[in-house]
N, C-alpha and C. Protein backbone atom coordinates (compact mmCIF):
# COMPACT_ATOMS: atom_id res chain seq x y z
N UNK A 1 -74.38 196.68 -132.04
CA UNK A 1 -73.14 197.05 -131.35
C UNK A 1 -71.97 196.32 -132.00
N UNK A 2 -70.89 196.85 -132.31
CA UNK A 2 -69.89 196.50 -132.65
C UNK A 2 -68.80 196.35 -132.31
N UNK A 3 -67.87 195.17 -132.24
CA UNK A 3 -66.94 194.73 -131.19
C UNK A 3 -65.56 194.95 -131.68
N UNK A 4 -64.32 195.08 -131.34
CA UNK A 4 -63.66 195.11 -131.89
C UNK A 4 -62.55 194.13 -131.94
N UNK A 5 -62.08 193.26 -132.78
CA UNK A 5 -61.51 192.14 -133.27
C UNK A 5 -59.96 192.15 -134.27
N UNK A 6 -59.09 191.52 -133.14
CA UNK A 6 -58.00 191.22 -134.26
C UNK A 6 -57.70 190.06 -134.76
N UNK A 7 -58.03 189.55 -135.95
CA UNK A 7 -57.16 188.46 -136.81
C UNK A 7 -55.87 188.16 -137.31
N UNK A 8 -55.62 187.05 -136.97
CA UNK A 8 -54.26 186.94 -137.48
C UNK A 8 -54.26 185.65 -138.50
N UNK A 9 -54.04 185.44 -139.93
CA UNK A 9 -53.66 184.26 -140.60
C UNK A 9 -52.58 184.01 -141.22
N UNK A 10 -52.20 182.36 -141.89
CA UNK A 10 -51.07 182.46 -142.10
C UNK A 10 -51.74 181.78 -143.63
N UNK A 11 -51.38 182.34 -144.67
CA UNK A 11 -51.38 181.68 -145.52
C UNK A 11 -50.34 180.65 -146.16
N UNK A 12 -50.59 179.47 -147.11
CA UNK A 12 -49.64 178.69 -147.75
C UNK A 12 -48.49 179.63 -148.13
N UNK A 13 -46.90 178.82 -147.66
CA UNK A 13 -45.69 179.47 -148.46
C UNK A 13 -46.02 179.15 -149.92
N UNK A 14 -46.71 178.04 -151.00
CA UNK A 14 -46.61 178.13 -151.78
C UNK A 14 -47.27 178.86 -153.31
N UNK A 15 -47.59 180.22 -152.40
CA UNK A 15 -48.43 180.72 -153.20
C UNK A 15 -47.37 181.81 -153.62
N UNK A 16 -48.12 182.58 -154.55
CA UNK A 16 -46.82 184.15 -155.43
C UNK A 16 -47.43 185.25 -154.70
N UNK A 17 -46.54 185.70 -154.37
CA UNK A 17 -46.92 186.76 -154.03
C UNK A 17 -48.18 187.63 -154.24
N UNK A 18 -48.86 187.57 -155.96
CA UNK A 18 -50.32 188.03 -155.75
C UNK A 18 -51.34 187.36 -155.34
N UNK A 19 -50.63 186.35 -155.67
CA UNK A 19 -51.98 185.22 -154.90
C UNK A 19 -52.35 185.43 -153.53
N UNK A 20 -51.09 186.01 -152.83
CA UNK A 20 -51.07 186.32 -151.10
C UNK A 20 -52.20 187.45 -151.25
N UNK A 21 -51.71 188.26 -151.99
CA UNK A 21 -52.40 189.59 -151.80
C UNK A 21 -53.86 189.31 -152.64
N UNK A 22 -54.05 188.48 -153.38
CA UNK A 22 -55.79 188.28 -153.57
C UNK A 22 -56.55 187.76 -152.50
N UNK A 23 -55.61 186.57 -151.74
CA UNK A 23 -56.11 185.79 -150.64
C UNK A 23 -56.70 186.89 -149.52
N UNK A 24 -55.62 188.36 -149.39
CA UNK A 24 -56.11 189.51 -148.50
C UNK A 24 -57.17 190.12 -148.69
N UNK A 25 -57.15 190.46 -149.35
CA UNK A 25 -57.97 191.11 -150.39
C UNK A 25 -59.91 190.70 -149.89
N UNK A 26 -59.44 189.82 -150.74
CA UNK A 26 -60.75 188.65 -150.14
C UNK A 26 -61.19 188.73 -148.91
N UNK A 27 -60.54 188.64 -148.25
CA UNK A 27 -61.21 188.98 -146.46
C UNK A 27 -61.09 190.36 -146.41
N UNK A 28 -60.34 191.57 -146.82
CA UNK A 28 -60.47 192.73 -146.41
C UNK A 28 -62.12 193.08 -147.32
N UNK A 29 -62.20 192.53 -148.06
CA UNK A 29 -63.26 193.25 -148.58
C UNK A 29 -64.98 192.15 -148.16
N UNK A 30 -64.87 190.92 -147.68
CA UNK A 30 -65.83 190.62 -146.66
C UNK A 30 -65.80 191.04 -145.56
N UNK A 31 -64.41 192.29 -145.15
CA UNK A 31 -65.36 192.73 -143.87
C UNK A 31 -65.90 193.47 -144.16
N UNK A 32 -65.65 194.36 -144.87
CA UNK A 32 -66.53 195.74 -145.72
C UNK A 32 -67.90 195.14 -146.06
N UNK A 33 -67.75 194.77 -146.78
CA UNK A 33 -68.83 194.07 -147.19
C UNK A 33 -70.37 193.78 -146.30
N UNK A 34 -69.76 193.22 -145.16
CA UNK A 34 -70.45 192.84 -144.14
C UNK A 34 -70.82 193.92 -142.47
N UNK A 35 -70.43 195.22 -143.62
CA UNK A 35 -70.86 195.61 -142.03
C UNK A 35 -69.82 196.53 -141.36
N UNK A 36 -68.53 195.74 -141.68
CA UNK A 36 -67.62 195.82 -140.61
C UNK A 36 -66.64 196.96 -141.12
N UNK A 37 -65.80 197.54 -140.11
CA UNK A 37 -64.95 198.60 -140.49
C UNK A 37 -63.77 198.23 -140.00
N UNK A 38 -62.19 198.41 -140.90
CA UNK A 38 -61.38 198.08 -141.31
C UNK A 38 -60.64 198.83 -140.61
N UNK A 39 -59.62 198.58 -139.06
CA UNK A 39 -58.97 199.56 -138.76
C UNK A 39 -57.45 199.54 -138.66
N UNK A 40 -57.21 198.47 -138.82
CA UNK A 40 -55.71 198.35 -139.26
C UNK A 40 -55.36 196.71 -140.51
N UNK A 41 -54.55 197.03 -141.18
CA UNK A 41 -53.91 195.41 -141.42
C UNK A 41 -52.32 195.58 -141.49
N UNK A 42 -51.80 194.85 -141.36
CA UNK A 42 -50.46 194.49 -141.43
C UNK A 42 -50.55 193.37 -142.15
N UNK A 43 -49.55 193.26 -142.91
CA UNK A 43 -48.50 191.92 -143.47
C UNK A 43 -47.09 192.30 -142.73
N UNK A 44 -47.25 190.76 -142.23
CA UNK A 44 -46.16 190.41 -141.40
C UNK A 44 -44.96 189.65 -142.05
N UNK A 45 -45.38 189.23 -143.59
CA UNK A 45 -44.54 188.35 -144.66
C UNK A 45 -44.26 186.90 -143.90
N UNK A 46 -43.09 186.83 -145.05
CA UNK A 46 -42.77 185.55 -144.73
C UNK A 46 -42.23 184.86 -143.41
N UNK A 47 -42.69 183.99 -142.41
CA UNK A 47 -42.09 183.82 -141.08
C UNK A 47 -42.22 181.99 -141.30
N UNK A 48 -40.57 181.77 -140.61
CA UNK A 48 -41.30 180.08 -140.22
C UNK A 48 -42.00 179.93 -139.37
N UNK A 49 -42.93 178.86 -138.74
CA UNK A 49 -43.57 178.34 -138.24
C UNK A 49 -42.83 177.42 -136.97
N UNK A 50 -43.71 177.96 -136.01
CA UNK A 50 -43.14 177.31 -134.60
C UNK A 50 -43.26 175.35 -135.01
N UNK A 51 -43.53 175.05 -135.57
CA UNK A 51 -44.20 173.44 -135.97
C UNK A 51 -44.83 173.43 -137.47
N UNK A 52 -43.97 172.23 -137.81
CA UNK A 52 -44.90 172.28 -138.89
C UNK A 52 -46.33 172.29 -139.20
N UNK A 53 -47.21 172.41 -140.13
CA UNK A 53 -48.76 172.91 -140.24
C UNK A 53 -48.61 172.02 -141.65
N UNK A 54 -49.39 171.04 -141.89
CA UNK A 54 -49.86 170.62 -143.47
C UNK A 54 -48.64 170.34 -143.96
N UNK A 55 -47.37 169.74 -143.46
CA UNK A 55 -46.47 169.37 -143.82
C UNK A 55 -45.40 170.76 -143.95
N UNK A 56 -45.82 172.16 -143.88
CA UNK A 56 -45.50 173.07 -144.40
C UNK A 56 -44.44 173.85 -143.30
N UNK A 57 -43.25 174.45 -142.77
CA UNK A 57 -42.59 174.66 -142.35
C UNK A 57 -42.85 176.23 -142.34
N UNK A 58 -43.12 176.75 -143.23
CA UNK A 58 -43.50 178.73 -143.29
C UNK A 58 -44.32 178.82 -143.80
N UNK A 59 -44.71 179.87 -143.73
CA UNK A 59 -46.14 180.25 -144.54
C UNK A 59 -46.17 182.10 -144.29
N UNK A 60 -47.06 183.10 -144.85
CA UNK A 60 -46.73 184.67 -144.90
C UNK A 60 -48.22 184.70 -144.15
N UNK A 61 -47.97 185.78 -142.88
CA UNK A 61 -48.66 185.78 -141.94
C UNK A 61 -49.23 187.35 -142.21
N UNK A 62 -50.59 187.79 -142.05
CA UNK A 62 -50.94 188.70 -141.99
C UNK A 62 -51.97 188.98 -140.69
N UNK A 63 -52.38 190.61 -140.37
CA UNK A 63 -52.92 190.36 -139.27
C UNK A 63 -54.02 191.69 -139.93
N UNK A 64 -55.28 191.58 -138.94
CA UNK A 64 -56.47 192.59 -139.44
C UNK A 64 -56.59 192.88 -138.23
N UNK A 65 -56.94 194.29 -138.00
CA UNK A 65 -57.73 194.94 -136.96
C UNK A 65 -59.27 195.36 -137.38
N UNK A 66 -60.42 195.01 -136.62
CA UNK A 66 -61.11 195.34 -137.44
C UNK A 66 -62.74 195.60 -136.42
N UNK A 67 -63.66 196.11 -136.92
CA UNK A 67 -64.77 196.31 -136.03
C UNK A 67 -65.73 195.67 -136.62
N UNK A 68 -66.44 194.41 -136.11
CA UNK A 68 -67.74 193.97 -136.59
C UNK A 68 -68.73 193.62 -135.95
N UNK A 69 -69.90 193.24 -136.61
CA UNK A 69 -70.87 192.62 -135.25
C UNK A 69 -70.56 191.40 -134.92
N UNK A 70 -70.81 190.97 -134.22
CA UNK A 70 -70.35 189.62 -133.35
C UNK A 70 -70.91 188.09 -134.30
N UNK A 71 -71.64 187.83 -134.71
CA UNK A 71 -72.31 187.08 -135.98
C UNK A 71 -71.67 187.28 -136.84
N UNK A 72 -70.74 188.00 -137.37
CA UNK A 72 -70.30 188.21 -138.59
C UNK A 72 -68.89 187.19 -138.51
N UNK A 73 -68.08 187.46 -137.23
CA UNK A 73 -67.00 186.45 -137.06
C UNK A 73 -67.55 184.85 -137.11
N UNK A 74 -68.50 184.40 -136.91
CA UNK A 74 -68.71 182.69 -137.57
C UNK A 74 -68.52 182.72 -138.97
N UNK A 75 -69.38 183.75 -139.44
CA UNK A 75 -69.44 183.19 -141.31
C UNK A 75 -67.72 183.90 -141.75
N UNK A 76 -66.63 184.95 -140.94
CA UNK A 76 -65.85 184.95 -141.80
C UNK A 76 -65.05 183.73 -141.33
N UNK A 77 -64.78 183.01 -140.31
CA UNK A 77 -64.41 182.04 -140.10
C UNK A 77 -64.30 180.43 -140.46
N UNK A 78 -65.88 180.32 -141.05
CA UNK A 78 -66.45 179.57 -141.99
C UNK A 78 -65.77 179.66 -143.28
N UNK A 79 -65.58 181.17 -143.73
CA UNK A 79 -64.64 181.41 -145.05
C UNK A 79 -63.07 181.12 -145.36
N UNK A 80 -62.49 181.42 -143.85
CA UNK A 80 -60.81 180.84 -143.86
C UNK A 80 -61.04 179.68 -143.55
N UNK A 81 -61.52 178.46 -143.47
CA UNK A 81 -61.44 177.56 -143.30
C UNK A 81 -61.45 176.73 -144.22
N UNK A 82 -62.96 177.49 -145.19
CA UNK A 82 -62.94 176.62 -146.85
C UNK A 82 -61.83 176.92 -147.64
N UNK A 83 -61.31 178.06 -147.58
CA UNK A 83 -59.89 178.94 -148.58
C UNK A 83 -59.03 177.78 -148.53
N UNK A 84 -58.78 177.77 -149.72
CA UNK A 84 -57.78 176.13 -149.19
C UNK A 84 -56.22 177.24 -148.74
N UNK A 85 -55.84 178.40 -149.24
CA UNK A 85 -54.88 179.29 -149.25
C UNK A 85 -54.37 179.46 -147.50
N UNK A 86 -55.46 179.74 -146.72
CA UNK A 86 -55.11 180.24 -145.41
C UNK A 86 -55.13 177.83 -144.31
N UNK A 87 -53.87 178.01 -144.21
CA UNK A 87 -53.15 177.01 -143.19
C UNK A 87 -53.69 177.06 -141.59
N UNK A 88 -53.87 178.81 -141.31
CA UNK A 88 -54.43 178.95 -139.89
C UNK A 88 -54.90 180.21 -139.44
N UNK A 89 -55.93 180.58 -138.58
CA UNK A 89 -56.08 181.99 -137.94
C UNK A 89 -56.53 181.50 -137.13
N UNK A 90 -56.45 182.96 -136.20
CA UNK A 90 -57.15 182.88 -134.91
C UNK A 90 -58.04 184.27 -134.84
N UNK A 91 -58.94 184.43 -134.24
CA UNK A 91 -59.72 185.78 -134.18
C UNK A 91 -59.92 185.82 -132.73
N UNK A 92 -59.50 187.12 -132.19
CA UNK A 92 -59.68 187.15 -130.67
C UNK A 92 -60.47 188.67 -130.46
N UNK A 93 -61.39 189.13 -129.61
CA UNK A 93 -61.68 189.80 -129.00
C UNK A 93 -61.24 190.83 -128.40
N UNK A 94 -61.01 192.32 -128.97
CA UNK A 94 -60.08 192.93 -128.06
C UNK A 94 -61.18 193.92 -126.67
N UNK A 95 -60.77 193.45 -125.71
CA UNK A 95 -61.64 194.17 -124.43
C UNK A 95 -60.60 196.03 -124.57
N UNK A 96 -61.28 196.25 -123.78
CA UNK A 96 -60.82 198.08 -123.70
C UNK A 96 -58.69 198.14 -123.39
N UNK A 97 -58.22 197.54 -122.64
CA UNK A 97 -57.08 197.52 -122.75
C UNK A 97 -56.46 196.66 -123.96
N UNK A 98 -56.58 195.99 -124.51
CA UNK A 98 -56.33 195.23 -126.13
C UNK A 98 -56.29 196.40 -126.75
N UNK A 99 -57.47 197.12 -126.91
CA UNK A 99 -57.57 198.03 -127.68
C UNK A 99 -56.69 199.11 -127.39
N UNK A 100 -56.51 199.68 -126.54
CA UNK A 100 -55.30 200.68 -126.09
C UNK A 100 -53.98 200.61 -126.28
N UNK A 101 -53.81 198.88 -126.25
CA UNK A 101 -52.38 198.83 -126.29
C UNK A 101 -52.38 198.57 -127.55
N UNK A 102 -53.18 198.28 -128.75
CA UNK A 102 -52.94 198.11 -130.16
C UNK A 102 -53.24 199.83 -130.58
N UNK A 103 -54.00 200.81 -130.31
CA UNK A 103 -53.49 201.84 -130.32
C UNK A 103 -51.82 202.31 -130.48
N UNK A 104 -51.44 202.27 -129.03
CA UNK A 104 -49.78 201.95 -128.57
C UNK A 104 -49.25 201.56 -129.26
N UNK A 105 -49.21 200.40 -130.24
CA UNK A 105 -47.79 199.50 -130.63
C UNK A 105 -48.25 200.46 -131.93
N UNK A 106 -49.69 200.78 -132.89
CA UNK A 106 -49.30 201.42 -134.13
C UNK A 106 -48.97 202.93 -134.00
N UNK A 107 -49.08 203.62 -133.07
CA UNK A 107 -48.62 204.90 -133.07
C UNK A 107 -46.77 204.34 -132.85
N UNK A 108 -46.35 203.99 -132.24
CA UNK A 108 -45.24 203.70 -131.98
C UNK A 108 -44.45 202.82 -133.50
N UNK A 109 -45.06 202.22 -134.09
CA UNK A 109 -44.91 201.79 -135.18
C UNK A 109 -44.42 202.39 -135.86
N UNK A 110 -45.58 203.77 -136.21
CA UNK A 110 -45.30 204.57 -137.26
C UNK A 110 -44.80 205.56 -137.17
N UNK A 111 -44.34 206.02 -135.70
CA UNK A 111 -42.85 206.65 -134.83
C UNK A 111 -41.69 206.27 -136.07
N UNK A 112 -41.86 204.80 -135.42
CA UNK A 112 -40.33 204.02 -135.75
C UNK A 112 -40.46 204.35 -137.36
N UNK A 113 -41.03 204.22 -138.33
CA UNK A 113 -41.17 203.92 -139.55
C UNK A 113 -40.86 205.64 -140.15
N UNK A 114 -41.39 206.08 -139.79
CA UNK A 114 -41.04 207.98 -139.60
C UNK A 114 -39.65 208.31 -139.62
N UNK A 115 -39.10 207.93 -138.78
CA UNK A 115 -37.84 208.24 -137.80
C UNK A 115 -36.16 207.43 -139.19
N UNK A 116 -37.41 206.19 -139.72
CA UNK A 116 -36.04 205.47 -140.53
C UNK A 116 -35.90 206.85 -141.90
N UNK A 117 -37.19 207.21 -142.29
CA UNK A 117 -37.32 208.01 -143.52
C UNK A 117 -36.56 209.31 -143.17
N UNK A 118 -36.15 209.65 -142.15
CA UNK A 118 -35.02 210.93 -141.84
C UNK A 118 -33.89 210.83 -141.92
C-alpha cells in the first residue's frame, strides 16, 4: 500500500544553480527508483530563512509530492541527512483532506500560471 507524502527541503545558498538542480535530481530519481511515484515537485527558489540554519541566513527550497511505501521514507531520509547540500526537510503524511487540498492549490496554480500567458 502506498501512502502519499509531501517533502519539503532547503538546500545550501551556496551552491550554483546546477548543483541545486543535481541535488533534485538525486532525490527525484530515488523515489523512482524505489518504488515510488512522483506526483508533483515545485522549486520554490531562493527564500530567507525564518532563523538562521548552519550559520546560513537563505538557502533554495524545494518541495515533492510523492507516493511511496512507508519504509521507503527512513532510507530517503537517511539520504538528506548524509547530502551535506540539503540544511533541512521535513516529510509529512498527507491523510485524504491534505491530499484534496494539494489537489486545490495545483489546479489553482496552474489557473493562475495560464491566465498570466494571456
Amino acid at each position: 500500500m502506498l501512502n502519499q507524502y509531501e517533502t519539503v527541503f532547503i538546500c545550501t545558498p551556496v551552491l550554483s544553480e546546477p548543483q541545486v538542480k543535481e541535488a533534485v535530481k538525486k532525490f527525484k530519481d530515488l523515489i523512482t527508483e524505489n518504488g515510488g511515484e512522483l506526483i508533483h515537485d515545485e522549486d520554490w527558489g531562493m527564500k530567507k530563512l525564518a532563523y538562521p540554519i548552519q550559520k546560513k541566513s537563505s538557502g533554495f527550497y524545494h518541495l515533492f509530492e510523492f507516493k511511496a511505501d512507508p519504509a521507503f521514507i527512513t532510507k530517503m531520509e537517511t539520504d538528506f541527512r548524509r547530502d551535506e547540500r540539503i540544511i533541512r526537510f521535513m516529510t509529512v503524511k498527507l491523510d485524504k483532506y491534505a491530499v484534496a487540498y494539494s489537489e486545490k492549490r495545483r489546479k489553482l496554480r496552474k489557473a493562475k500560471s495560464e491566465k498570466k500567458e494571456d
